[in-house]
Each structure stands twice: as structure tokens, then as C-alpha cells.
C-alpha atoms as a PDB file:
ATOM      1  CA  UNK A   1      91.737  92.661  87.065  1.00  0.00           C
ATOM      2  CA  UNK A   2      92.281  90.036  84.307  1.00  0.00           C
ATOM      3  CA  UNK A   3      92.873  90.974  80.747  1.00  0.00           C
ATOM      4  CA  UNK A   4      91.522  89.894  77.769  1.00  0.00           C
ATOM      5  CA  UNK A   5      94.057  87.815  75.258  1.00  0.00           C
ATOM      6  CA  UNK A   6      92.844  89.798  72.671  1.00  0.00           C
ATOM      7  CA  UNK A   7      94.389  92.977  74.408  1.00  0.00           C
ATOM      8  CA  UNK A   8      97.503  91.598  73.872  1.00  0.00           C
ATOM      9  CA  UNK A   9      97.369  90.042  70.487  1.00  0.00           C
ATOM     10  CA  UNK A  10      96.037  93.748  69.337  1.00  0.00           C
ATOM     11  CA  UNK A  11      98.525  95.481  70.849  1.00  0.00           C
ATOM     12  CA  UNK A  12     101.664  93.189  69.550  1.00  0.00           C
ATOM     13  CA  UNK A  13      99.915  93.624  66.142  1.00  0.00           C
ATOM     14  CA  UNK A  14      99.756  97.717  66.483  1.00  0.00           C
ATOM     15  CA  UNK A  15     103.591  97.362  67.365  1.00  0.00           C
ATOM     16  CA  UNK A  16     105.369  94.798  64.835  1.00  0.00           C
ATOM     17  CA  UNK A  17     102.780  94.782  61.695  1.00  0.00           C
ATOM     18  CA  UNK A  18     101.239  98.408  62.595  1.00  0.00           C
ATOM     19  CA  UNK A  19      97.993  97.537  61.158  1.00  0.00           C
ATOM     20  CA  UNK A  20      96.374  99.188  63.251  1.00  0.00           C
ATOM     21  CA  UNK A  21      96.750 102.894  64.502  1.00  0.00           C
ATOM     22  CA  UNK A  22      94.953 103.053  67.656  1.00  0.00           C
ATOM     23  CA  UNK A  23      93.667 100.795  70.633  1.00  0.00           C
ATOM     24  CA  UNK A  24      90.937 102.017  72.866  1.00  0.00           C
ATOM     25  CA  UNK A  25      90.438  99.564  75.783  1.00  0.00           C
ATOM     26  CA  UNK A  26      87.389  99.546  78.108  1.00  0.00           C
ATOM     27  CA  UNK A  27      87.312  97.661  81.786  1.00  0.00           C
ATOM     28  CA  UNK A  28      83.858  95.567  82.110  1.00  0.00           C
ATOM     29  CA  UNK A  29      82.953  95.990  85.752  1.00  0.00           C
ATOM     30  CA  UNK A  30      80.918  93.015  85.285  1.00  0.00           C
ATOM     31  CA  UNK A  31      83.633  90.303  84.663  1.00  0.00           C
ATOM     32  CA  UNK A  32      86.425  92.235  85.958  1.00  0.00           C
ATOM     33  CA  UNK A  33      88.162  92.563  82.943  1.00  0.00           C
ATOM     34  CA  UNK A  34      89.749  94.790  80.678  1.00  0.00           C
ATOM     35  CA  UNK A  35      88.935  94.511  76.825  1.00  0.00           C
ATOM     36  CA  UNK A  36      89.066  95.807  73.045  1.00  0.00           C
ATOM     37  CA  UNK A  37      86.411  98.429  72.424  1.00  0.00           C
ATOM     38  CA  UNK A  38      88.006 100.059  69.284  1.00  0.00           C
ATOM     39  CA  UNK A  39      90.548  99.481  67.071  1.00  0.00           C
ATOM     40  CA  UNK A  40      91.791 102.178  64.890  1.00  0.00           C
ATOM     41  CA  UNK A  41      92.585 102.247  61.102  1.00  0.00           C
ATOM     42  CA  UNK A  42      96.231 103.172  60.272  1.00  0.00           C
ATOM     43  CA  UNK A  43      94.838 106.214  57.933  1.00  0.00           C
ATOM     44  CA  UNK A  44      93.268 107.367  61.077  1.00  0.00           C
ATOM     45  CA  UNK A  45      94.701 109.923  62.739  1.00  0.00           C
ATOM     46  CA  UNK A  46      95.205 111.558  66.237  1.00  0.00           C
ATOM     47  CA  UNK A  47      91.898 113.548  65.666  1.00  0.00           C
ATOM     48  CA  UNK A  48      89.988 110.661  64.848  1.00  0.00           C
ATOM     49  CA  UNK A  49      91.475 108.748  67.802  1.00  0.00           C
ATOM     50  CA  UNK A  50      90.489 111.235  70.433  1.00  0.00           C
ATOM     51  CA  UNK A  51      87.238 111.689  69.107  1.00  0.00           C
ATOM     52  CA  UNK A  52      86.888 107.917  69.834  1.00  0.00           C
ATOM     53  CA  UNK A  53      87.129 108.881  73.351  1.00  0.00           C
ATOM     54  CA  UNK A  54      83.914 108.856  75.604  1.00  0.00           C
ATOM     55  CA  UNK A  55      83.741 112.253  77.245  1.00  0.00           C
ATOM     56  CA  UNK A  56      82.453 111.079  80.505  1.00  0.00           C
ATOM     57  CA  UNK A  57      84.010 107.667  80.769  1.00  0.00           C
ATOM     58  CA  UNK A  58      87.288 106.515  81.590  1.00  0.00           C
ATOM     59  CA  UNK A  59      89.268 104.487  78.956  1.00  0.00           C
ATOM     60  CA  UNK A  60      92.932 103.344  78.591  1.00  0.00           C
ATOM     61  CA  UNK A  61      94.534 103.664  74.971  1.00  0.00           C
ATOM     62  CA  UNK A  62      97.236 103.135  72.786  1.00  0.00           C
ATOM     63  CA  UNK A  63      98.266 105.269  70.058  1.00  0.00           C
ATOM     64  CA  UNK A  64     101.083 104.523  67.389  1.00  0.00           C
ATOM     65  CA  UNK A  65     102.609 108.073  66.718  1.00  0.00           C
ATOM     66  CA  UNK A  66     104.633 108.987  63.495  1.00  0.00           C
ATOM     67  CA  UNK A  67     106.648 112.237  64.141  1.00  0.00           C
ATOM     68  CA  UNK A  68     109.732 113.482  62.087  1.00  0.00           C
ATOM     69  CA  UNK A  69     112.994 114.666  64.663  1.00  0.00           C
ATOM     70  CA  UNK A  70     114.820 118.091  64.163  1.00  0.00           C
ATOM     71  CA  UNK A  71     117.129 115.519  62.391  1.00  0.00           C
ATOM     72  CA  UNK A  72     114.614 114.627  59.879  1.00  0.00           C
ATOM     73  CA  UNK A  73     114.139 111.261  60.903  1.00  0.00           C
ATOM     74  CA  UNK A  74     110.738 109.499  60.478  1.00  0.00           C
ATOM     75  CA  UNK A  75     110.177 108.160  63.748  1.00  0.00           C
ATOM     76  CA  UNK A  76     107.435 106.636  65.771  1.00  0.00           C
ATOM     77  CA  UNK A  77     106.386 106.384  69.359  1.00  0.00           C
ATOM     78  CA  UNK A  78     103.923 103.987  71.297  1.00  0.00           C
ATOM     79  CA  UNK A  79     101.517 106.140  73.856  1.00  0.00           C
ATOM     80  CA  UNK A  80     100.124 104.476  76.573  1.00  0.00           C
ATOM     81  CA  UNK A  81      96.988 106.789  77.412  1.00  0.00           C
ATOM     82  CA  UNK A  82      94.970 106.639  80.193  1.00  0.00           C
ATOM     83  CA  UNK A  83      92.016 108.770  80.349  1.00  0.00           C
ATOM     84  CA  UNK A  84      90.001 110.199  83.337  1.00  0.00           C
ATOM     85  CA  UNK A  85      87.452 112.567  82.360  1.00  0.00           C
ATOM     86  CA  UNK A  86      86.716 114.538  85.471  1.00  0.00           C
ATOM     87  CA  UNK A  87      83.075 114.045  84.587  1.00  0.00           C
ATOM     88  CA  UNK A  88      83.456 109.976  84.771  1.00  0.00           C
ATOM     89  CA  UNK A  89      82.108 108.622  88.042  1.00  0.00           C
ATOM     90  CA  UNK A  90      84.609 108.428  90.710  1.00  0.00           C
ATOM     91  CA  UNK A  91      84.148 104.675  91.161  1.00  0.00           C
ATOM     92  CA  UNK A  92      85.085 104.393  87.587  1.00  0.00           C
ATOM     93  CA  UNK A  93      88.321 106.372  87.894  1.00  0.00           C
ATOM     94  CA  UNK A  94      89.430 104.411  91.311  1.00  0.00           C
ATOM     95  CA  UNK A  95      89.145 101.252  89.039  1.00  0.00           C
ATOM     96  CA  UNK A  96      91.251 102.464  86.578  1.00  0.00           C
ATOM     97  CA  UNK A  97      93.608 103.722  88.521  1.00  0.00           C
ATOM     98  CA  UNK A  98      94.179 100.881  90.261  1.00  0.00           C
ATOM     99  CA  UNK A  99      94.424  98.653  87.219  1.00  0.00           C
ATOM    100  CA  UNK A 100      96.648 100.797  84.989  1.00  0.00           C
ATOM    101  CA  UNK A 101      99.957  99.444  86.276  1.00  0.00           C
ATOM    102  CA  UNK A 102      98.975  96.089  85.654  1.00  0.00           C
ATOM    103  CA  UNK A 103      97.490  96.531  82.884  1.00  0.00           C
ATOM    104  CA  UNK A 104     100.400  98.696  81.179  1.00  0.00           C
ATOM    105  CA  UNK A 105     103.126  95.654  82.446  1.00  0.00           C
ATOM    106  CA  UNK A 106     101.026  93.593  79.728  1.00  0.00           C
ATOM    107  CA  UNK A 107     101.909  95.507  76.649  1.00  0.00           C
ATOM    108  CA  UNK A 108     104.962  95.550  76.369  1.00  0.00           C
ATOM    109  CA  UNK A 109     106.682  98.098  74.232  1.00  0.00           C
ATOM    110  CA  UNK A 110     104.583 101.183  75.280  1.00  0.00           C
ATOM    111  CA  UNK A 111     107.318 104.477  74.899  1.00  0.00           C
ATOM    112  CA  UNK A 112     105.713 107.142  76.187  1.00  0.00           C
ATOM    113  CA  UNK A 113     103.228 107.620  79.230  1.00  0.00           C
ATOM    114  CA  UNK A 114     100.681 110.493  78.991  1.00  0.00           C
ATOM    115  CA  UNK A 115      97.123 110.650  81.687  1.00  0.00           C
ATOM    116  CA  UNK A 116      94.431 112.910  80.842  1.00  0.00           C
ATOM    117  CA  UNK A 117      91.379 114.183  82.692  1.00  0.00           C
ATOM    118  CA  UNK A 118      90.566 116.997  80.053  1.00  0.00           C
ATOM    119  CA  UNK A 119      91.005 116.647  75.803  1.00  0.00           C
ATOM    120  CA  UNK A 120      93.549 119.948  76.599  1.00  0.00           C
ATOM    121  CA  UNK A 121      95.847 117.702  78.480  1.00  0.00           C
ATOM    122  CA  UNK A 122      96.686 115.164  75.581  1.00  0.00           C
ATOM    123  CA  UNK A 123      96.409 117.845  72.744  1.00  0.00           C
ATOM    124  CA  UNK A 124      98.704 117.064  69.714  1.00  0.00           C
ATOM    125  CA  UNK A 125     101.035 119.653  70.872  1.00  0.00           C
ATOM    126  CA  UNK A 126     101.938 117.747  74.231  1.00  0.00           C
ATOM    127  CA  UNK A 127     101.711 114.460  72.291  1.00  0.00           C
ATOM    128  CA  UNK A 128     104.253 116.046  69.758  1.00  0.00           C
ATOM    129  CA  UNK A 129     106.777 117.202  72.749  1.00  0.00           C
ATOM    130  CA  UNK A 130     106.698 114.484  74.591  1.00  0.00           C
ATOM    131  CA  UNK A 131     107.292 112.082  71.591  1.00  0.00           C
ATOM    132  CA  UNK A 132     110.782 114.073  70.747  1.00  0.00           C
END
């Protein structure tokens, strides 16, 4: 599975200049590769970014979380997301699947891992305890 430069280039832009506040990435089984579908505004937030997500289609995405510690310490965390609607079509999920690892070694800098098959299993509540 090849990835598109642009992946990259988005992704080291969401990290040092945070311009951006999520990535949504989307294989195309046509040319074997994964690309940019949707780039998120940094006013966006985690709502916005998970209604971004197809419901019946498998995705990976980043998302640049801003959290404050028991400490009170503004922090942030980079998700790696990889989403696998149990309604997708099973050739789609054995793609992605297969290609996450790859793909993930690519952007480097990702904090936190998180997969989801159902919107319940990357609510902001597990988002928020994993990121602490």
C-alpha cells in the first residue's frame, strides 16, 4: 500500500504548526493508495471530527487533542484512529487492517492508539482517559 506525500506533509503540519485539527485519510482501492479526504479546522472540535466519519466505511484518522492534567497543565495528544464500522464491507476492513501498521510507521509522532468499530468506542470520555 503506497501513501500519498501529501499524507505526510499534512500530518507534520497538524504536529509542528497545528494548523490543522484533524486528518481523515481514505485508502483508494483503485491505485492502492492511501490519501487526504478531510482536513479539519483547528476551531473544530472532537464532535465535528467524528461526524466527519462515514458510518459504513472504514477510515484512518488523526486527531490533535488539547486536554488539561489533574496538574493543570495544558497539554495535547496526537490520536492515531482507525475506524471499522461493523457495517463497512469486510473486504474493506481486511485492507485496512492490513495497511494500518504501515501506514501508522509513516507519521511519525502519533501518542496515542485508539480502533473503533462503533462511535461508543472512541467517545470523548475514552479519548479523555486515554489522553491522561
Amino acid at each position: 500500500m503506497a501513501v500519498n506525500d501529501e499524507c505526510k506533509l499534512m500530518f507534520l503540519e497538524l504536529k509542528t504548526k497545528r494548523i490543522y485539527r484533524f486528518i481523515i485519510f481514505k485508502i483508494d482501492e483503485r491505485i492502492q493508495q492511501v490519501a487526504v479526504e478531510k482536513l479539519g479546522q483547528p476551531e473544530e472540535t472532537y464532535d465535528d471530527f467524528t461526524a466527519s466519519l462515514p458510518a459504513d466505511e472504514c477510515r484512518y484518522a488523526v486527531f490533535d487533542f488539547d486536554f488539561v492534567t489533574d496538574e493543570n497543565c495544558q497539554k495535547s495528544k496526537i490520536f492515531f484512529i482507525s475506524w471499522a464500522p461493523d457495517t463497512s464491507r469486510v473486504r474493506s476492513k481486511m485492507l485496512y487492517a492490513s495497511s494500518k501498521d504501515r501506514f501508522k510507521r509513516e507519521l511519525d509522532g502519533i501518542q496515542v492508539e485508539l480502533q473503533a468499530t462503533d462511535p461508543s468506542e472512541m467517545s470523548i470520555d475514552i479519548v479523555k482517559a486515554r489522553a491522561l
